[in-house]
Protein backbone atom coordinates (compact mmCIF):
# COMPACT_ATOMS: atom_id res chain seq x y z
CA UNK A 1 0.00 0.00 0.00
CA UNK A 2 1.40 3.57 -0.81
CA UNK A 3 2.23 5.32 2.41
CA UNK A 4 4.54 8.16 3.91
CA UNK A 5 8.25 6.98 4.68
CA UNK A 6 10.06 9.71 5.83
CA UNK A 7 10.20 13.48 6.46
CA UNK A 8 11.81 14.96 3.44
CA UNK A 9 12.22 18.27 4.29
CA UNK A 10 10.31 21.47 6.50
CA UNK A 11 10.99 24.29 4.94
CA UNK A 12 9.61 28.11 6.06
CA UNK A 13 8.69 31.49 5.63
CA UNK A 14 11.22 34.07 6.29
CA UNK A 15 10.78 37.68 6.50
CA UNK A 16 14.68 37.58 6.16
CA UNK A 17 16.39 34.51 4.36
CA UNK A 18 19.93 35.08 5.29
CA UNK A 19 19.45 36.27 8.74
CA UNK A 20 17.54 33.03 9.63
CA UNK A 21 19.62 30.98 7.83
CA UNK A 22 22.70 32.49 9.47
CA UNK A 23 21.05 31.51 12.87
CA UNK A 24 20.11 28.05 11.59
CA UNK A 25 24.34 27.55 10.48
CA UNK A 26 25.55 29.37 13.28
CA UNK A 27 23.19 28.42 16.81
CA UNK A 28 22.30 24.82 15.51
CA UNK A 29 25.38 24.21 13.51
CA UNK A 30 23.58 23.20 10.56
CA UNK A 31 25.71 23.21 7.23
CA UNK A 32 23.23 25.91 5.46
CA UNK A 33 23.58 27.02 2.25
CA UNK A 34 21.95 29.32 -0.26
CA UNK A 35 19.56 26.29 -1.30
CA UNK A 36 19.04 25.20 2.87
CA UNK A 37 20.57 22.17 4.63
CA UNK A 38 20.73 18.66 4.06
CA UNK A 39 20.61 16.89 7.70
CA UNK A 40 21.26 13.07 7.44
CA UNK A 41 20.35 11.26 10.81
CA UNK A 42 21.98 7.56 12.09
CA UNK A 43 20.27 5.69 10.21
CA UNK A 44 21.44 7.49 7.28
CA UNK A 45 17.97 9.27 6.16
CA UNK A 46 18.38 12.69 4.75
CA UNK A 47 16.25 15.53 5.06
CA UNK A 48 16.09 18.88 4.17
CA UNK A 49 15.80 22.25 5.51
CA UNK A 50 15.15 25.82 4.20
CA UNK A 51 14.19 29.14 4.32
CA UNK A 52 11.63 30.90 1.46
CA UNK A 53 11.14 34.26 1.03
CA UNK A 54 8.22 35.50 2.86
CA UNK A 55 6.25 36.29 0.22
CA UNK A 56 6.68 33.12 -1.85
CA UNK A 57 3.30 31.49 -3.51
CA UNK A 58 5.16 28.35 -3.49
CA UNK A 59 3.14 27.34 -0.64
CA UNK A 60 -0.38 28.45 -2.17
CA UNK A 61 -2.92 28.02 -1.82
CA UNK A 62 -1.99 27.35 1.92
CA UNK A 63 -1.52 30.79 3.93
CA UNK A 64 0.81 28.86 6.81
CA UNK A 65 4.49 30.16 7.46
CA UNK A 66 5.74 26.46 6.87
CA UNK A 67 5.20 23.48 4.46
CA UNK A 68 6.36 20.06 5.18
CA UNK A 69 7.86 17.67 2.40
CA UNK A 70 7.12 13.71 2.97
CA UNK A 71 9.02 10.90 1.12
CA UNK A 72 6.73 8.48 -0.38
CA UNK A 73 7.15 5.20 -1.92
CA UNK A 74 4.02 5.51 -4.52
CA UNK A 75 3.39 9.14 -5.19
CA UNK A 76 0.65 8.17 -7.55
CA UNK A 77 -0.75 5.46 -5.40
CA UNK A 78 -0.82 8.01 -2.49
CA UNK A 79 -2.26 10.33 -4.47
CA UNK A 80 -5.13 8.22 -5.67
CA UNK A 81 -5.65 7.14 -2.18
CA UNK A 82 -6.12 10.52 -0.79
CA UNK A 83 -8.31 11.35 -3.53
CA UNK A 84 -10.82 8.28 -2.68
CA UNK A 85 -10.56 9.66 1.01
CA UNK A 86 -11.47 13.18 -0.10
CA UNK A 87 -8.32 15.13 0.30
CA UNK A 88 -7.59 18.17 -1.37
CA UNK A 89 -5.37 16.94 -3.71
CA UNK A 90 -3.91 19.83 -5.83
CA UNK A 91 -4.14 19.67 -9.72
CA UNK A 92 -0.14 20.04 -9.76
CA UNK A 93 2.85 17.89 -10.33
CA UNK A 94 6.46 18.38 -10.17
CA UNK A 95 8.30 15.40 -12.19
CA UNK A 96 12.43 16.36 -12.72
CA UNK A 97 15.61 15.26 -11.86
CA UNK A 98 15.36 14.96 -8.20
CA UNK A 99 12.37 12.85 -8.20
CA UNK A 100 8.84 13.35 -8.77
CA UNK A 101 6.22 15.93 -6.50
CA UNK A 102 2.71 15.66 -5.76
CA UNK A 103 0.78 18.33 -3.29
CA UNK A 104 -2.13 18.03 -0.99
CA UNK A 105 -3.67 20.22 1.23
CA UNK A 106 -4.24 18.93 5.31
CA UNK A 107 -7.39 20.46 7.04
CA UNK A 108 -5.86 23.11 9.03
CA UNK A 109 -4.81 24.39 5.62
CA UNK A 110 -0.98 23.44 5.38
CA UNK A 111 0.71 22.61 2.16
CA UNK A 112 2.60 19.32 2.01
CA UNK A 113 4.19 18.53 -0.92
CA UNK A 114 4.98 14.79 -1.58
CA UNK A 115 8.14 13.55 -3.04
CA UNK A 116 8.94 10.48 -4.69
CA UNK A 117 12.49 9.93 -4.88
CA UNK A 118 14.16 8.71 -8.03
CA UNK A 119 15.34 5.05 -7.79
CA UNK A 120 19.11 4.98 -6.36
């Protein structure tokens, strides 16, 4: 059954981008740069971090200061799932060279975008 297997990434709303990524690099030591942070854990899972620009519509239609990025083993399974359960399941797709993106809306109105990872 398609499911959720990981967090891939939470990324945010920043009024300022460098400031906050400066404080991410230098408070929490993570290894930030202009694209955000990769953070692997002991297991060896990677996520991502990062900071948008305030005003970014990347996260529309959600209004929330944050999106969160799941791995998923069957984006279009998942996708057809949530559909069936009545999700609102955006009419938008991301397919490229990092893997391929699908993007639902939860009920308190967050974005989270789904990512299915290109075969290692």
């Amino acid at each position: 059954m398609a499911k959720v297997v990981g967090i891939g990434g939470v990324f945010l709303k920043a009024r300022d981008q460098g400031a906050l990524r400066a404080w991410y690099r230098d408070v929490l030591g993570l290894d930030v740069t202009e694209w955000g942070a990769t953070l692997t854990n002991d297991a060896g899972s990677e996520g991502v971090w990062n900071a948008f620009a305030a005003d970014t519509k990347y996260f529309a239609p959600s209004t929330r200061d944050f999106m969160i990025n799941f791995r998923v083993d069957d984006l279009d399974g998942l996708l057809a799932r949530l559909r069936e359960r009545g999700a609102q399941v955006l009419d938008r797709r991301e397919d490229g060279e990092y893997g391929s993106f699908g993007y639902v809306v939860d009920p308190e109105g967050t974005l989270l975008e789904l990512w299915q990872p290109l075969p290692r």
